[in-house]
Protein backbone atom coordinates (compact mmCIF):
# COMPACT_ATOMS: atom_id res chain seq x y z
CA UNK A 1 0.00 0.00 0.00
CA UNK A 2 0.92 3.37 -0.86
CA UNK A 3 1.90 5.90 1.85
CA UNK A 4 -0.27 9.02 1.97
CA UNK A 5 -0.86 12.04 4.75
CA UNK A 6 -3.46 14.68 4.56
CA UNK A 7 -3.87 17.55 7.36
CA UNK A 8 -6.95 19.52 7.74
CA UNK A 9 -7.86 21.96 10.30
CA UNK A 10 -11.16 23.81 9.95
CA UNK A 11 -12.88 26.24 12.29
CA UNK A 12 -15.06 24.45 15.34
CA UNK A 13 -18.65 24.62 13.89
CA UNK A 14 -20.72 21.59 13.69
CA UNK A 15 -21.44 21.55 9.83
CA UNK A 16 -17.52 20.96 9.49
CA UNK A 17 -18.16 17.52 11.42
CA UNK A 18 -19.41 16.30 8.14
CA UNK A 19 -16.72 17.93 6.03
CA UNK A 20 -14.38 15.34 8.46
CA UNK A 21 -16.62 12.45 7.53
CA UNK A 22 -16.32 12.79 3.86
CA UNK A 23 -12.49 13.42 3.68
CA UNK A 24 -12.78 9.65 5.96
CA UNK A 25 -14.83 8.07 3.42
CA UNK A 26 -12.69 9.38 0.74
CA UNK A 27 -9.71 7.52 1.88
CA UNK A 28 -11.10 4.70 2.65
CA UNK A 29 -12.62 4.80 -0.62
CA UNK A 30 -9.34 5.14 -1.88
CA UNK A 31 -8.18 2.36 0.35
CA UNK A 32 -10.77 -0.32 -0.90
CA UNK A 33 -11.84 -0.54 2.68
CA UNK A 34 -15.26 -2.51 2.81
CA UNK A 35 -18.55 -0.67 3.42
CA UNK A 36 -18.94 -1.37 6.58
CA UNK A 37 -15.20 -0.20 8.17
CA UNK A 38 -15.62 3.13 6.01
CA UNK A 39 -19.00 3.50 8.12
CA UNK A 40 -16.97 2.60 11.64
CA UNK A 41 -14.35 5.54 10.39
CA UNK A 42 -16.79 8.05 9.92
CA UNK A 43 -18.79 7.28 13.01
CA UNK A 44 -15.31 7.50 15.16
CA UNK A 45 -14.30 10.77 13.25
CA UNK A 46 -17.63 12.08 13.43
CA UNK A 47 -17.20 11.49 17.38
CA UNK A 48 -13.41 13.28 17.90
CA UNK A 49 -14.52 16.07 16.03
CA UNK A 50 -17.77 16.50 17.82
CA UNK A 51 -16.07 16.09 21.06
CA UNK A 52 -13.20 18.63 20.47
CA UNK A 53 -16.31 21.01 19.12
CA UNK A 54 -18.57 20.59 22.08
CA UNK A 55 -17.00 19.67 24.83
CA UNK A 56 -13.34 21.37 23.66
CA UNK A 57 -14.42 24.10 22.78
CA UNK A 58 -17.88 24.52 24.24
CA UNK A 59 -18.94 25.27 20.90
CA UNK A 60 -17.30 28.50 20.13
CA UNK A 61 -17.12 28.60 16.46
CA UNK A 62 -14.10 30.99 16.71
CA UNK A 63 -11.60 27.97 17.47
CA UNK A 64 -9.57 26.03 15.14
CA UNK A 65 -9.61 21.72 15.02
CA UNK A 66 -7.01 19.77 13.58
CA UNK A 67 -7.41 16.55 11.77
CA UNK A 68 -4.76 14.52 10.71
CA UNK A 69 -4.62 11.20 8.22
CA UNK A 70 -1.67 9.10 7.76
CA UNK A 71 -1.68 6.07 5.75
CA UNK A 72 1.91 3.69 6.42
CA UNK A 73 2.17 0.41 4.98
CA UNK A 74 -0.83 -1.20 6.85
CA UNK A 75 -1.95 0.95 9.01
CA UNK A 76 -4.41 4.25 9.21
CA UNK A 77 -4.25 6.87 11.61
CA UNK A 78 -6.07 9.13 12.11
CA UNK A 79 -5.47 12.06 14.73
CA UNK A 80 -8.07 14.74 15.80
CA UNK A 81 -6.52 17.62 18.50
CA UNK A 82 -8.12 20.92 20.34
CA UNK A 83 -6.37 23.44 21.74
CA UNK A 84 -9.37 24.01 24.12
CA UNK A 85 -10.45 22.95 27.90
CA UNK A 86 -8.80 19.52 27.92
CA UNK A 87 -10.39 16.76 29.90
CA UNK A 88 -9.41 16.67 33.89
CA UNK A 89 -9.59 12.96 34.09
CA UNK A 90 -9.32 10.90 30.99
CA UNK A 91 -10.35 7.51 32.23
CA UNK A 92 -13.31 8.94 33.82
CA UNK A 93 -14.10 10.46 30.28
CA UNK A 94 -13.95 7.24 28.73
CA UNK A 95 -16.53 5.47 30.42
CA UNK A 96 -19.25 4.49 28.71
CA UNK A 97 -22.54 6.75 29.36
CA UNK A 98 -20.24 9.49 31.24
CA UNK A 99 -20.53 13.35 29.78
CA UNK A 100 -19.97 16.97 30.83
CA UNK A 101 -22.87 17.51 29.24
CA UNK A 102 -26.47 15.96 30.06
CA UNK A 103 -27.97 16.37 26.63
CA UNK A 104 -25.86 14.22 25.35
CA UNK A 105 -25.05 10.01 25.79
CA UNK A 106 -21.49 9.80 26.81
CA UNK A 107 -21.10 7.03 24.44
CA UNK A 108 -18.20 8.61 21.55
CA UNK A 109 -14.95 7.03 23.59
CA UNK A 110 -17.25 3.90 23.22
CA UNK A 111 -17.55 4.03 19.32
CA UNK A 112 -14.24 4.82 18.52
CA UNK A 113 -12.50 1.72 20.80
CA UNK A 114 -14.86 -0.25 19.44
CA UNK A 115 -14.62 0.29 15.92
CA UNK A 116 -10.57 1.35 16.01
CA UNK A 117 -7.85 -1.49 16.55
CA UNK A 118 -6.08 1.42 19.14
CA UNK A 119 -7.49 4.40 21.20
CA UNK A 120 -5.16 6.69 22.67
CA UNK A 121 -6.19 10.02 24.04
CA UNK A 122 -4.00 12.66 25.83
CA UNK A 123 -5.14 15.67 27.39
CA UNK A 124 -4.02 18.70 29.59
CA UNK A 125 -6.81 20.76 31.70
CA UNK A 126 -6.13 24.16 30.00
CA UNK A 127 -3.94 23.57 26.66
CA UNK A 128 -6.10 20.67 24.98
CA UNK A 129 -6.69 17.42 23.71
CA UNK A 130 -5.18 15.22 20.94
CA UNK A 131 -7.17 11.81 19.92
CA UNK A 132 -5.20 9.00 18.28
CA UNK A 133 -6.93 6.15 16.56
CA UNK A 134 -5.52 3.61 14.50
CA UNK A 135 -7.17 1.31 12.01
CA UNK A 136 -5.14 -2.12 10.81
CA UNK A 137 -5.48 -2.13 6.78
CA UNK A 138 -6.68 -5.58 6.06
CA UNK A 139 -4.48 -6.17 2.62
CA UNK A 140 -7.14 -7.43 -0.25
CA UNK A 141 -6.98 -10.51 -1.35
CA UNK A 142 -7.83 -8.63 -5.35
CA UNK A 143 -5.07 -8.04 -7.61
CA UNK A 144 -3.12 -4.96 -6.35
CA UNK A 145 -2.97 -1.80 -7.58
């Protein structure tokens, strides 16, 4: 497989939530990635964004979220990062059902480890958070390309 990178960072509004979807489905389009896993991808984009939106930023549209794509050899990742409030106490955030918020479910952590082969998030109260997920690149069993 070829090795590609693409960087993105767009302004923290909600409509850009699907621009991040697309450019997923894109490359796993590209990628010949099954229906299915390019559905997983955009559900755990979908949720990183959202979360460094919302919760971040508390929705001020004035902010700036970066989204980064590397493809190497086998492997996608894919990394989403805020410079907003960061999250006091990461394992607590990653519970399932737990949120800052009560309007929402508390259940985006839960998507992306479940539909990612590896989670990691890092965050500092103050100066942000960067998300890390990694996909594993099943190689096709078609002719390459």
């Amino acid at each position: 497989m070829k090795s590609n990178q693409l960087a993105l960072t767009f302004s923290s509004i909600s409509e850009n939530v699907g621009i991040a979807r697309l450019l997923i489905a894109s490359v796993g389009g590209q990628l010949d990635l099954p229906l299915n896993d390019i559905e997983e991808l955009k559900v755990a984009v979908s949720e990183a964004v959202s979360n460094a939106i919302i919760h971040g930023y508390h929705n001020q549209s004035n902010r700036i979220v970066y989204l980064n794509l590397e493809v190497a050899g086998d492997l996608l990742k894919i990394v989403v990062k805020d410079e907003g409030c960061g999250i006091p106490d990461v394992e607590q955030a990653m519970q399932p059902a737990f949120s800052t918020d009560p309007e929402r479910m508390g259940l985006g952590f839960v998507f992306m480890q479940s539909f990612m082969d590896d989670l990691q998030v890092d965050s500092v109260v103050d100066i942000g958070t960067t998300v890390t997920m990694m996909k594993q690149l099943k190689q096709s069993s078609s002719a390459s390309h």
